[in-house]
N, C-alpha and C. Protein backbone atom coordinates (compact mmCIF):
# COMPACT_ATOMS: atom_id res chain seq x y z
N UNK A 1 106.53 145.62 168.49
CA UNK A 1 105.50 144.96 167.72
C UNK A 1 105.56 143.46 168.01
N UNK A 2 104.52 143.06 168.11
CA UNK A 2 104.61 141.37 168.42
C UNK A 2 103.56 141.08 167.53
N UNK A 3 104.10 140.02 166.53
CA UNK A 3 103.11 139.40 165.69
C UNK A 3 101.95 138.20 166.56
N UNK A 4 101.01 137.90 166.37
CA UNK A 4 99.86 137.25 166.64
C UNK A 4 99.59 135.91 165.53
N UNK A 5 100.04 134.99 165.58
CA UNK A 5 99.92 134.11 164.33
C UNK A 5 98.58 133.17 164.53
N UNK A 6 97.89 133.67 163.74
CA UNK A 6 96.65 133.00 163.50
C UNK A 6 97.11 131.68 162.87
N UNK A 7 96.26 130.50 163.48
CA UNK A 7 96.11 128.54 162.69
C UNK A 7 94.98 128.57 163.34
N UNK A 8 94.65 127.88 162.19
CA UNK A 8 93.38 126.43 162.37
C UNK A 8 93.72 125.53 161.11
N UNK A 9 93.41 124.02 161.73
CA UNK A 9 92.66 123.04 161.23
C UNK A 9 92.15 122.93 160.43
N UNK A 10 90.82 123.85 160.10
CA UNK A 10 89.76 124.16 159.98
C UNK A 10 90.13 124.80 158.09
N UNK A 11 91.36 125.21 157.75
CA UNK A 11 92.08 125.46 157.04
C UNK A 11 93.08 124.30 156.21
N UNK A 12 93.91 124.33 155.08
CA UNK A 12 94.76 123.50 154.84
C UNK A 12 96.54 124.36 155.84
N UNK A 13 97.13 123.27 155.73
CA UNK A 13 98.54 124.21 156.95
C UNK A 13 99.31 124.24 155.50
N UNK A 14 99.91 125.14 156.11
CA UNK A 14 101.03 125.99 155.34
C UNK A 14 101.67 124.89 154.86
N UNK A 15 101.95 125.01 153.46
CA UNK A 15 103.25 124.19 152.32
C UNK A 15 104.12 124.92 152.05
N UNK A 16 104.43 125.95 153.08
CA UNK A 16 105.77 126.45 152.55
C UNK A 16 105.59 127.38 154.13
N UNK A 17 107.11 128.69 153.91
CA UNK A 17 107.19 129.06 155.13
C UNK A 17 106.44 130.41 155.19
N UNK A 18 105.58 130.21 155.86
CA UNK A 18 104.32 131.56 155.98
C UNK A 18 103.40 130.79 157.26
N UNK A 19 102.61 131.33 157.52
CA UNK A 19 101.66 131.34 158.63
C UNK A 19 100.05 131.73 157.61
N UNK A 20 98.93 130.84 158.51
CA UNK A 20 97.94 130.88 157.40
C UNK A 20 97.60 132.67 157.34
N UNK A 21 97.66 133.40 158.77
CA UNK A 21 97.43 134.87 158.75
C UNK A 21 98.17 135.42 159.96
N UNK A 22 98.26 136.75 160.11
CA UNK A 22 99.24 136.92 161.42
C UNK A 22 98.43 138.59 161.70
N UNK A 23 97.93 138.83 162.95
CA UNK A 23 97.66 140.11 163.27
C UNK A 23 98.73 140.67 164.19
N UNK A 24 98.73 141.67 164.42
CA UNK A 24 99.96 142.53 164.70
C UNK A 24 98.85 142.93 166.38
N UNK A 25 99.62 142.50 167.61
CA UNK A 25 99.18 142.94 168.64
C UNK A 25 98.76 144.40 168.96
N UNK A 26 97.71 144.51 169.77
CA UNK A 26 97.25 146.22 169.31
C UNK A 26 96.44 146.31 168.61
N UNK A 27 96.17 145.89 167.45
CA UNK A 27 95.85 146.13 166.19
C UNK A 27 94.69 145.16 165.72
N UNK A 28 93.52 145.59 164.90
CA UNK A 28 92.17 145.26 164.19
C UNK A 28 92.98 144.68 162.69
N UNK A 29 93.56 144.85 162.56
CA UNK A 29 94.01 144.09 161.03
C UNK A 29 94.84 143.12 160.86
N UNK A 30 93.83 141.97 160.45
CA UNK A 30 94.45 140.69 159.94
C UNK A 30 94.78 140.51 158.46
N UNK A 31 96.20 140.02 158.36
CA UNK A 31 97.06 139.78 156.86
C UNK A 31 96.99 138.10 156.78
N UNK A 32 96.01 138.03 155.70
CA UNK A 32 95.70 136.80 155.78
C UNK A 32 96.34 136.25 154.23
N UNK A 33 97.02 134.50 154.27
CA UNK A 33 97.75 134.35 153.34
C UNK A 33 97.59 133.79 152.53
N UNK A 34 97.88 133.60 151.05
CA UNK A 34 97.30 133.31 149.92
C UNK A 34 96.43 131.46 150.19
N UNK A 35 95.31 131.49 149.75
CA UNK A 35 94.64 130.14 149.83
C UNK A 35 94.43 129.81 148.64
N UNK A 36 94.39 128.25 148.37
CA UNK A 36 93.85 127.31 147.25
C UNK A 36 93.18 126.87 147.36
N UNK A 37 93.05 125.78 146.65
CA UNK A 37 91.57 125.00 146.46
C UNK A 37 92.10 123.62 147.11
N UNK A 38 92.81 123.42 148.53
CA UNK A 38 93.17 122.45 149.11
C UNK A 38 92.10 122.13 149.97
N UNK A 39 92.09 120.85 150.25
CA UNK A 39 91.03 120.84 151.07
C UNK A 39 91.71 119.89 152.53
N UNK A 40 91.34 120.98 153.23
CA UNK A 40 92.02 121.06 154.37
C UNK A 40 92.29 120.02 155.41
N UNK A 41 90.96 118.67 155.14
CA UNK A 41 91.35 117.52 155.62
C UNK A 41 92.63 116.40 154.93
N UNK A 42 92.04 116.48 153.70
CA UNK A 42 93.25 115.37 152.87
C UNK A 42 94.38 116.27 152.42
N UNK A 43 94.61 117.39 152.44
CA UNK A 43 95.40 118.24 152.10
C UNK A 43 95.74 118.53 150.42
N UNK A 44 94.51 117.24 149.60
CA UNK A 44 94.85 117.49 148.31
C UNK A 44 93.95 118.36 147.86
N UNK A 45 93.69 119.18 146.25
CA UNK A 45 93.45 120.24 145.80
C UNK A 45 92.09 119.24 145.31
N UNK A 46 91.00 120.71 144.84
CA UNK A 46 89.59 119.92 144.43
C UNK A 46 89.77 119.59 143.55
N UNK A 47 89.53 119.53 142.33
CA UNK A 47 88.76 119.03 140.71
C UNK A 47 88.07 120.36 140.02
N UNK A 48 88.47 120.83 139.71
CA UNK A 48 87.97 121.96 138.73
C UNK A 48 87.94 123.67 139.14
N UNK A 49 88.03 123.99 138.23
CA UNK A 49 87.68 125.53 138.61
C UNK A 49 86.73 125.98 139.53
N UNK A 50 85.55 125.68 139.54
CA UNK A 50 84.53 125.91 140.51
C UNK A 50 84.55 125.59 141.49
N UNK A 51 85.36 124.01 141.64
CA UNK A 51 85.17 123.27 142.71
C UNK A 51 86.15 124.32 143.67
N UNK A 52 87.48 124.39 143.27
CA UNK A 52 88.57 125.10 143.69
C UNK A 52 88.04 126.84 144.11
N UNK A 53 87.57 127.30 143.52
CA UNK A 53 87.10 128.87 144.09
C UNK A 53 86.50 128.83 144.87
N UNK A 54 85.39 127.76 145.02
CA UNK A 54 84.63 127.30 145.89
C UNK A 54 85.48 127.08 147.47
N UNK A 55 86.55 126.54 147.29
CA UNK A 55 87.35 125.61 148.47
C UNK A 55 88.01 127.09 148.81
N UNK A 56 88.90 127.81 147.88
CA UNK A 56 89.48 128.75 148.37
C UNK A 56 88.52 129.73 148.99
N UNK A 57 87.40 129.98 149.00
CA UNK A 57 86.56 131.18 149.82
C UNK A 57 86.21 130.03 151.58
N UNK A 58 85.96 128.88 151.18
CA UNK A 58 85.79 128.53 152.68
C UNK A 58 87.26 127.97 153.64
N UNK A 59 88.34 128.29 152.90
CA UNK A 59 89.39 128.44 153.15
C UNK A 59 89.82 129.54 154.17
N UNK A 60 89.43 130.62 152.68
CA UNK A 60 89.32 132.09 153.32
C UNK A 60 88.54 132.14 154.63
N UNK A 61 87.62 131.61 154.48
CA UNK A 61 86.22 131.71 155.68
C UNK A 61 86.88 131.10 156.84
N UNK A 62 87.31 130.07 156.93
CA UNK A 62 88.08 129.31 158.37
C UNK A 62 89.20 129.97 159.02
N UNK A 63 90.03 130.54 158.07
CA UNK A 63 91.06 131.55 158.50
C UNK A 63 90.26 132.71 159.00
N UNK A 64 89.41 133.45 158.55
CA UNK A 64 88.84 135.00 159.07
C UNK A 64 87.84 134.53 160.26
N UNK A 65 87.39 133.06 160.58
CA UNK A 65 86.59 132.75 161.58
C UNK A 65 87.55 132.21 162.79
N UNK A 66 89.05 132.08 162.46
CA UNK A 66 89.92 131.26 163.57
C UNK A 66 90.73 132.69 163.72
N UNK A 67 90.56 134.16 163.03
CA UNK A 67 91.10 135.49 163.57
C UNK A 67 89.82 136.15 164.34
N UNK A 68 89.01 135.70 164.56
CA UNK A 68 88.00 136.08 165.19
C UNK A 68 86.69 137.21 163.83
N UNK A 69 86.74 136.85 163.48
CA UNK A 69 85.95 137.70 162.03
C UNK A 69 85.27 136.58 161.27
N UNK A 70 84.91 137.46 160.16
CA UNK A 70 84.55 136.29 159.38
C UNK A 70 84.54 137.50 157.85
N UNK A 71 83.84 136.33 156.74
CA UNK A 71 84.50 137.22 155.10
C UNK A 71 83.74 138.45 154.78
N UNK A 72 83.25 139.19 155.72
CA UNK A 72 82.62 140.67 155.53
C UNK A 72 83.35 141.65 156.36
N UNK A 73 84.33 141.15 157.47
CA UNK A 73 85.29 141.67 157.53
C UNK A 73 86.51 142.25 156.60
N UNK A 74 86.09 141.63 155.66
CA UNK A 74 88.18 141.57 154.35
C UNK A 74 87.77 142.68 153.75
N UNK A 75 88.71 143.33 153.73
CA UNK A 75 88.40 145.36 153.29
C UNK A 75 89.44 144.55 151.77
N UNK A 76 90.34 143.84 151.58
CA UNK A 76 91.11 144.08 150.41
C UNK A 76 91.20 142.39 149.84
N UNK A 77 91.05 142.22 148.76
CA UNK A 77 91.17 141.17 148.27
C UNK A 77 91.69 140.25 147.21
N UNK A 78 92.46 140.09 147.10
CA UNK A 78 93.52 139.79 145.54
C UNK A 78 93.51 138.29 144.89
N UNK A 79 92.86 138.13 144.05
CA UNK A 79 92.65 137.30 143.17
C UNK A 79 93.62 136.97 142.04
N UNK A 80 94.09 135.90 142.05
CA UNK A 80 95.11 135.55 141.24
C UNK A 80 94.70 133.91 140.49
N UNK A 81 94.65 134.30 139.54
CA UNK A 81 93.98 133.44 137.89
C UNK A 81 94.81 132.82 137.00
N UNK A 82 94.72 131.57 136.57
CA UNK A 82 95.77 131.07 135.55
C UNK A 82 95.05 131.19 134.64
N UNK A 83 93.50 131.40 134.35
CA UNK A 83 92.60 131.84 133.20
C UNK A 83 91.68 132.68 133.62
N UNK A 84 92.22 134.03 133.09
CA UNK A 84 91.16 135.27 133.73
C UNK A 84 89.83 135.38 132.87
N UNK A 85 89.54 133.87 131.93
CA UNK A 85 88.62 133.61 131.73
C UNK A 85 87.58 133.02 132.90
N UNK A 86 87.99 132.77 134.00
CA UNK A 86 87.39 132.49 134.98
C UNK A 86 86.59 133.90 135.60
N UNK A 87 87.06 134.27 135.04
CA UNK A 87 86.81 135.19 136.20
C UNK A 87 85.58 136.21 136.64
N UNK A 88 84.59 135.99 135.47
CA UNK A 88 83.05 136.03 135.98
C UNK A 88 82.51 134.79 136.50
N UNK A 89 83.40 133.68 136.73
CA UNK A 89 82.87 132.43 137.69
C UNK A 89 82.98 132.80 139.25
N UNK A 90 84.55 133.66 139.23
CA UNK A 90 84.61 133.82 140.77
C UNK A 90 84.11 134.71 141.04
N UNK A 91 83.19 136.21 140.46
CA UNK A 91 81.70 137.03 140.66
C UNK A 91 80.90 136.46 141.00
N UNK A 92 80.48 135.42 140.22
CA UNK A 92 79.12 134.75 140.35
C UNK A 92 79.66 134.02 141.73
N UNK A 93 80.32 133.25 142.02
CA UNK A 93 80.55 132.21 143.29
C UNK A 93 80.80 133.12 144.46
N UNK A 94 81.65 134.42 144.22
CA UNK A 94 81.62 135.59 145.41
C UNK A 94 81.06 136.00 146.08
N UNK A 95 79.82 136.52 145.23
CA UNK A 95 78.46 136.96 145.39
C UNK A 95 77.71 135.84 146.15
N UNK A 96 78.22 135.22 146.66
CA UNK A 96 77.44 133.70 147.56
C UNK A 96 77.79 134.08 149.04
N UNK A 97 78.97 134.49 149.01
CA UNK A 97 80.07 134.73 150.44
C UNK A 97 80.32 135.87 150.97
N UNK A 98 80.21 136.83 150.41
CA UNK A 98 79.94 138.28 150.50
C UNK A 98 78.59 138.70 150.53
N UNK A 99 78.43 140.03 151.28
CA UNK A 99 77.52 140.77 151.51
C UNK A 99 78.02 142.52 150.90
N UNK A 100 77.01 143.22 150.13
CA UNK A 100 77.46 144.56 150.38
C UNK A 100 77.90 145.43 151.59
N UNK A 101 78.49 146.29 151.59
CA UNK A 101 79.57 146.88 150.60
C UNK A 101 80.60 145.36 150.32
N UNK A 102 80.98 145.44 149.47
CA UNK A 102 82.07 144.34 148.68
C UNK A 102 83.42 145.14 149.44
N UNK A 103 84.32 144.22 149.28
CA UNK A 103 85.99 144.54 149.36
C UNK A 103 86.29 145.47 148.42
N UNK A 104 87.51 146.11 148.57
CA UNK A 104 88.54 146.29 147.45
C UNK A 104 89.15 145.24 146.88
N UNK A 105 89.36 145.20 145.47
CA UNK A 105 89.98 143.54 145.11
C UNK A 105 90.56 143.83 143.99
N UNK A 106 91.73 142.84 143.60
CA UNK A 106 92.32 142.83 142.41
C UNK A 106 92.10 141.45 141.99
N UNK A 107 92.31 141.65 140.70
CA UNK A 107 92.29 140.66 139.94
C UNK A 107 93.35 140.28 138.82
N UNK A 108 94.30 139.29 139.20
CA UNK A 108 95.14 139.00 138.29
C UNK A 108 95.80 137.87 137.55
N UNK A 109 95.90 138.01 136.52
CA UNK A 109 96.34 136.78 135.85
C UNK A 109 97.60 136.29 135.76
N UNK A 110 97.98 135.03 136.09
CA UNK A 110 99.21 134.46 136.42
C UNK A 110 99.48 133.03 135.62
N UNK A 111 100.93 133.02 135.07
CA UNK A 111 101.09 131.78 134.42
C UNK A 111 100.59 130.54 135.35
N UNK A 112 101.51 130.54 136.38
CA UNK A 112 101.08 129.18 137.56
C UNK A 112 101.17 130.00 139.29
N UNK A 113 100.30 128.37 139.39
CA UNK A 113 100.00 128.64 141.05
C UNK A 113 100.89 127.14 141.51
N UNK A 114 100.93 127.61 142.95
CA UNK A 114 101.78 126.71 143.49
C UNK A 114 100.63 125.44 143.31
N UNK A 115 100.83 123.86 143.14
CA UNK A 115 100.07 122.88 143.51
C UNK A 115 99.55 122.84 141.80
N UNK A 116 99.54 123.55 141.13
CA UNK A 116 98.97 123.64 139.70
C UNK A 116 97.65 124.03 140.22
N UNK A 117 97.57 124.80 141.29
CA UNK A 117 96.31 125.97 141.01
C UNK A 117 95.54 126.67 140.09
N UNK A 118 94.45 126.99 140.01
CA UNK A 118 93.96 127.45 138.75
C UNK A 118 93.78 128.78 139.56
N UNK A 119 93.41 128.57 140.75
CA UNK A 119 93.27 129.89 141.62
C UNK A 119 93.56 130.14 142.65
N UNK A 120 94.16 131.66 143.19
CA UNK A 120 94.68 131.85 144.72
C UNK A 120 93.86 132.70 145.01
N UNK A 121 93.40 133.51 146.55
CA UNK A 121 93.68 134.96 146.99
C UNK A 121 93.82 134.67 148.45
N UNK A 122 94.30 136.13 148.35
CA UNK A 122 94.69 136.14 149.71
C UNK A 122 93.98 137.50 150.03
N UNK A 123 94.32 138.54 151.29
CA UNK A 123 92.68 139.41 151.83
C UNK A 123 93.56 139.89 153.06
N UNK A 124 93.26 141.06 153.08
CA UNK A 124 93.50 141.95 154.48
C UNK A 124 92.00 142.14 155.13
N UNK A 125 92.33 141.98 156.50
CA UNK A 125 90.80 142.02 157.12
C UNK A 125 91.11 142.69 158.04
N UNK A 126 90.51 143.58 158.80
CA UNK A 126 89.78 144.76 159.36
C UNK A 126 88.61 144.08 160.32
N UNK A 127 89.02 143.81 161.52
CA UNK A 127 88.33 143.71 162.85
C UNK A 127 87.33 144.50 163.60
């Protein structure tokens, strides 16, 4: 097995030890790794809930466009919330970036995110 480590730019770089996604040679499926609401030039986080779900899907989007895909590729999707009162915000903002059929997705609520995140996910994608 030889891992394939997906970077871009185009993304914020890793703050810890992970790779932004890594596909497995051979293989249509990219494991892509948890994103925030960083914004990928200044490396600092947005301003608000919206702003941040917002940042984390074109996050998502730069990573699944630098594995060769893009976000209608991601078969699985995991959402992680410090207020799962948010969480008909990130429906409504989803529904912007997605196309039917939708992912599989979870949704979960978490005391903290790294950076004082309000929100993460991360997404398996299917080539």
């Amino acid at each position: 097995m030889i891992k394939q480590i997906i970077q871009t730019h185009d993304a914020p770089q890793a703050i810890g030890t992970y790779s932004q996604a890594v596909r497995i040679s051979g293989g249509d499926t990219v494991y892509m790794s948890g994103q925030i609401g960083l914004d990928a030039v200044t490396m600092q986080m947005v301003n608000g809930i919206e702003a941040q779900i917002q940042q984390v899907f074109l996050n998502l989007k730069a990573v699944a466009t630098a594995s060769g895909g893009d976000l209608n590729n991601i078969v699985k999707l995991n959402i992680f919330l410090t207020d799962l009162d948010n969480f008909a915000l990130v429906n409504e903002i989803m529904a912007t970036y997605f196309a039917k059929p939708y992912p599989a997705r979870a949704a979960i609520g978490v005391k903290a995110l790294p950076r004082d995140a309000l929100v993460e996910m991360d997404a398996v994608m299917v080539l």
